[in-house]
N, C-alpha and C. Protein backbone atom coordinates (compact mmCIF):
# COMPACT_ATOMS: atom_id res chain seq x y z
N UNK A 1 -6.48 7.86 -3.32
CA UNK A 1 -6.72 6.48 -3.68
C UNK A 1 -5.58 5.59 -3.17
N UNK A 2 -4.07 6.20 -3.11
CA UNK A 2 -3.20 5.27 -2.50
C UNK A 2 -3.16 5.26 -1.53
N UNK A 3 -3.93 6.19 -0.78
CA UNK A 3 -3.94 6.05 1.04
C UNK A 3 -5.41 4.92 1.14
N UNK A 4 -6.01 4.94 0.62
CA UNK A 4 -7.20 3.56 0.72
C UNK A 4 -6.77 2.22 0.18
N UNK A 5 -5.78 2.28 -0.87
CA UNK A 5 -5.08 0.73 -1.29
C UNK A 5 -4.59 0.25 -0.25
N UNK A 6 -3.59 1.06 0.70
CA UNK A 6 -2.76 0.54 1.63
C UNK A 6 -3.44 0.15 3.13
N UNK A 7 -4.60 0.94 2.69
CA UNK A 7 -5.51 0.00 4.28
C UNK A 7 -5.84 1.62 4.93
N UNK A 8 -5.38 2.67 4.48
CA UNK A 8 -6.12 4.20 5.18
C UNK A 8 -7.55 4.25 5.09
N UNK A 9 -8.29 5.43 5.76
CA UNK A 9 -9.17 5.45 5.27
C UNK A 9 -10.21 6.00 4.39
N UNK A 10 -10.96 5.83 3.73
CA UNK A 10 -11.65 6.30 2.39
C UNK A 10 -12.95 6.67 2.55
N UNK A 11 -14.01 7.47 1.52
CA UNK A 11 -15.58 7.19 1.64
C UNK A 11 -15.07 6.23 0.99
N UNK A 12 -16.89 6.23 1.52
CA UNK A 12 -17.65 4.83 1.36
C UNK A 12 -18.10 4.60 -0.67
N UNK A 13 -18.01 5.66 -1.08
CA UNK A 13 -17.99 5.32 -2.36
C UNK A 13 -16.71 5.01 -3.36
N UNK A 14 -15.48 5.38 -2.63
CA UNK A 14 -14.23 4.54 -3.10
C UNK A 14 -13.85 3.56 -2.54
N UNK A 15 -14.48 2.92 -1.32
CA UNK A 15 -14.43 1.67 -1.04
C UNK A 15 -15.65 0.92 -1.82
N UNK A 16 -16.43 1.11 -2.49
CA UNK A 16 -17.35 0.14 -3.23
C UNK A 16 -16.46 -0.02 -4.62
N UNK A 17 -15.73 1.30 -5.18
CA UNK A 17 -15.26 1.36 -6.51
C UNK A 17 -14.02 0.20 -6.16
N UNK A 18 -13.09 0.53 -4.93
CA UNK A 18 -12.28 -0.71 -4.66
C UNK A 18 -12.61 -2.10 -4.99
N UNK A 19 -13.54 -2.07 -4.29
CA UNK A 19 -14.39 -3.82 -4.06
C UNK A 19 -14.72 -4.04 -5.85
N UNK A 20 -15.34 -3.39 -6.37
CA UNK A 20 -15.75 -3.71 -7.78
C UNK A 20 -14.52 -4.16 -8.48
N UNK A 21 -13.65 -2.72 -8.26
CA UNK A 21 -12.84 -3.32 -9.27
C UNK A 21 -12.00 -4.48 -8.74
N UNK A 22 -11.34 -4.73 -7.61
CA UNK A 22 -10.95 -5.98 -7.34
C UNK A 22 -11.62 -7.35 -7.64
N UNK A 23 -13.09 -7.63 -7.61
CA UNK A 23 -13.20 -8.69 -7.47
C UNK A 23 -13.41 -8.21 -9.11
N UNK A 24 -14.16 -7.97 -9.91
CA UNK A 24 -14.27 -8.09 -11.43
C UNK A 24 -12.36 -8.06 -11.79
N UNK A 25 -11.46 -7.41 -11.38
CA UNK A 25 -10.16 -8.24 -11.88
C UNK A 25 -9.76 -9.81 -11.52
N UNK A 26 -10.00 -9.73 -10.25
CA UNK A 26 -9.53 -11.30 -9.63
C UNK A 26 -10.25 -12.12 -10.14
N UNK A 27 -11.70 -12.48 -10.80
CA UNK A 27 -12.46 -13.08 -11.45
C UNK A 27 -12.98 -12.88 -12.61
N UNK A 28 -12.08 -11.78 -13.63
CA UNK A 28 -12.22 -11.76 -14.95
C UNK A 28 -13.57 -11.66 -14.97
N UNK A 29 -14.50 -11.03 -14.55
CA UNK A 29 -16.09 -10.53 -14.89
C UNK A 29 -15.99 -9.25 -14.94
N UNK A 30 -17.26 -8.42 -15.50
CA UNK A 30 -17.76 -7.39 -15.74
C UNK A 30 -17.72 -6.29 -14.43
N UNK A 31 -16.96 -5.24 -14.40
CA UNK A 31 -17.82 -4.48 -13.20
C UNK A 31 -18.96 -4.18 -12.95
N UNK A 32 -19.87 -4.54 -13.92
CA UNK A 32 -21.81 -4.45 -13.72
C UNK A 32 -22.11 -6.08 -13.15
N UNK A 33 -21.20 -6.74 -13.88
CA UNK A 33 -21.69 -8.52 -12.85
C UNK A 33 -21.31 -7.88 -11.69
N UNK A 34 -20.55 -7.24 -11.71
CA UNK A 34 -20.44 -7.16 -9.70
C UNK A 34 -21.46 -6.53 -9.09
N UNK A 35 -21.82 -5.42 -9.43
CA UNK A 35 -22.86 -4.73 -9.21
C UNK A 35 -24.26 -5.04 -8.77
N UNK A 36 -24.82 -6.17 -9.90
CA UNK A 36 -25.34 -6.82 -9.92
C UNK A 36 -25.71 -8.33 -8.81
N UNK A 37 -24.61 -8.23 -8.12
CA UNK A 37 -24.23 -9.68 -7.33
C UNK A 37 -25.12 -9.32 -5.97
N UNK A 38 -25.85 -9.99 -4.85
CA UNK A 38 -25.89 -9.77 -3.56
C UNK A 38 -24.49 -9.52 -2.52
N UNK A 39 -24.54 -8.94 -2.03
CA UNK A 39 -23.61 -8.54 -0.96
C UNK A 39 -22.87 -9.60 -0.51
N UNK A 40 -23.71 -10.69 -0.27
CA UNK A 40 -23.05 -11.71 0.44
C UNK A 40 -21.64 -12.33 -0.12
N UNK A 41 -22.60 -12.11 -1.31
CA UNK A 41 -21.54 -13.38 -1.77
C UNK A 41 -19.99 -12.31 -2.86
N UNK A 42 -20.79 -10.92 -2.66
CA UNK A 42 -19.30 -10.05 -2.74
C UNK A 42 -18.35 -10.41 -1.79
N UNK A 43 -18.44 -10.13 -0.66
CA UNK A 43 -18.09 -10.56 0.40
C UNK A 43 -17.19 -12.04 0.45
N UNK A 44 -17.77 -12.93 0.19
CA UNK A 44 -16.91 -14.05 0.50
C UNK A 44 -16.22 -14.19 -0.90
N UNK A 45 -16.64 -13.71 -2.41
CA UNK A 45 -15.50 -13.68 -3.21
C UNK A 45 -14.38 -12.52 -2.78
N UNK A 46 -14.51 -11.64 -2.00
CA UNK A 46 -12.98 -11.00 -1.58
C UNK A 46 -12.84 -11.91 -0.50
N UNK A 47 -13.17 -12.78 0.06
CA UNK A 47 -12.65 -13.21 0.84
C UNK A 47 -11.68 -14.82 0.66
N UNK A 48 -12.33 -15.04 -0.53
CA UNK A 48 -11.73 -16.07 -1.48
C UNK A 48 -10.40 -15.38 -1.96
N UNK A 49 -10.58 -14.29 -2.70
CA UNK A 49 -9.65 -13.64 -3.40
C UNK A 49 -8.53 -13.00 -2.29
N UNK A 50 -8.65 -12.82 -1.08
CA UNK A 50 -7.35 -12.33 -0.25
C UNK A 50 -6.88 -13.96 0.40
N UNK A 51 -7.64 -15.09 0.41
CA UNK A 51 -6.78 -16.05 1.52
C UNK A 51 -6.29 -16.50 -0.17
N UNK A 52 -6.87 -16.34 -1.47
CA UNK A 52 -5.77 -17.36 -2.73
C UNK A 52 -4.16 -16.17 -2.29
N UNK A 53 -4.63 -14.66 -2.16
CA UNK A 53 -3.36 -14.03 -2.54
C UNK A 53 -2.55 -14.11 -1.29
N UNK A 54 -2.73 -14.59 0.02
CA UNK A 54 -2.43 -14.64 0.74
C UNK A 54 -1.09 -15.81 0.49
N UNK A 55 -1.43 -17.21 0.39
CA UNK A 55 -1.32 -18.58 -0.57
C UNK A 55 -0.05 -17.87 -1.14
N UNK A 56 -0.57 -17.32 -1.96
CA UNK A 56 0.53 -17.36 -3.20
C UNK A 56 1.61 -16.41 -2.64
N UNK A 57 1.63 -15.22 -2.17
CA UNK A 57 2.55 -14.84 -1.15
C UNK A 57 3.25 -15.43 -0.46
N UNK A 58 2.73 -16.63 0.78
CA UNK A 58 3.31 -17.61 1.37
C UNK A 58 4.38 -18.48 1.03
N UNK A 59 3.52 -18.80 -0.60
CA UNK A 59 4.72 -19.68 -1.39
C UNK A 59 5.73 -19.27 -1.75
N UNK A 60 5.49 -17.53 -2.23
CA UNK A 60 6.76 -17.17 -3.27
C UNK A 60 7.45 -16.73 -2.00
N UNK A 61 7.03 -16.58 -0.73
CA UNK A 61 8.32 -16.56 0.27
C UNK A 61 9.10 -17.53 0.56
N UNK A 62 8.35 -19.32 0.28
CA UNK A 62 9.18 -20.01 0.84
C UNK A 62 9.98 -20.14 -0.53
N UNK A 63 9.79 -20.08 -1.62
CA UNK A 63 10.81 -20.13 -3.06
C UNK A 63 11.42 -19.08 -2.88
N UNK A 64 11.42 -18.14 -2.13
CA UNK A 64 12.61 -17.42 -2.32
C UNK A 64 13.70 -17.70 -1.06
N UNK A 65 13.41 -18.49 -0.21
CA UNK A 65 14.04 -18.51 0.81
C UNK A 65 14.90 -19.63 0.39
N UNK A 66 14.18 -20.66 -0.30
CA UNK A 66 14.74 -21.74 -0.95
C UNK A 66 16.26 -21.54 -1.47
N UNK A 67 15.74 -20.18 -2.05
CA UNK A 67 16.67 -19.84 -3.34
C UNK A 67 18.37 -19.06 -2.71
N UNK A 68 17.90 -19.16 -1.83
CA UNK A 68 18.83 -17.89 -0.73
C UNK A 68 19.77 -18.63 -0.14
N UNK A 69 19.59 -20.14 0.09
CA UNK A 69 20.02 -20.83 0.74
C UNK A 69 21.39 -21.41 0.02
């Protein structure tokens, strides 16, 4: 499982358990609402959910660079 967190590769049924549980954490829903969802729009909520964490990464680099200075 920690060689598929880091981007290795996995089946295809611990990459769905990934996807579930990520987006039901990042959006505080049910892992059956996910289940439940069309593909599509799984899809563009991880895709929502990596450019917010992306964002917030970005920032806490420039506050720490801030801080360094």
């Amino acid at each position: 499982m920690r060689k598929a967190l880091k981007g290795g590769s996995s089946s295809p049924k611990l990459t769905s358990q990934l996807i579930v549980y990520t987006i039901a954490t990042a959006f505080s829903i049910s892992p059956l609402e996910v289940y439940d969802m069309p593909a599509e729009l799984v899809k563009d909520m991880l895709i929502i959910h990596m450019q917010a964490k992306q964002l917030e990464m970005e920032e806490m680099s420039k506050a720490e660079k801030s801080m360094t200075m």
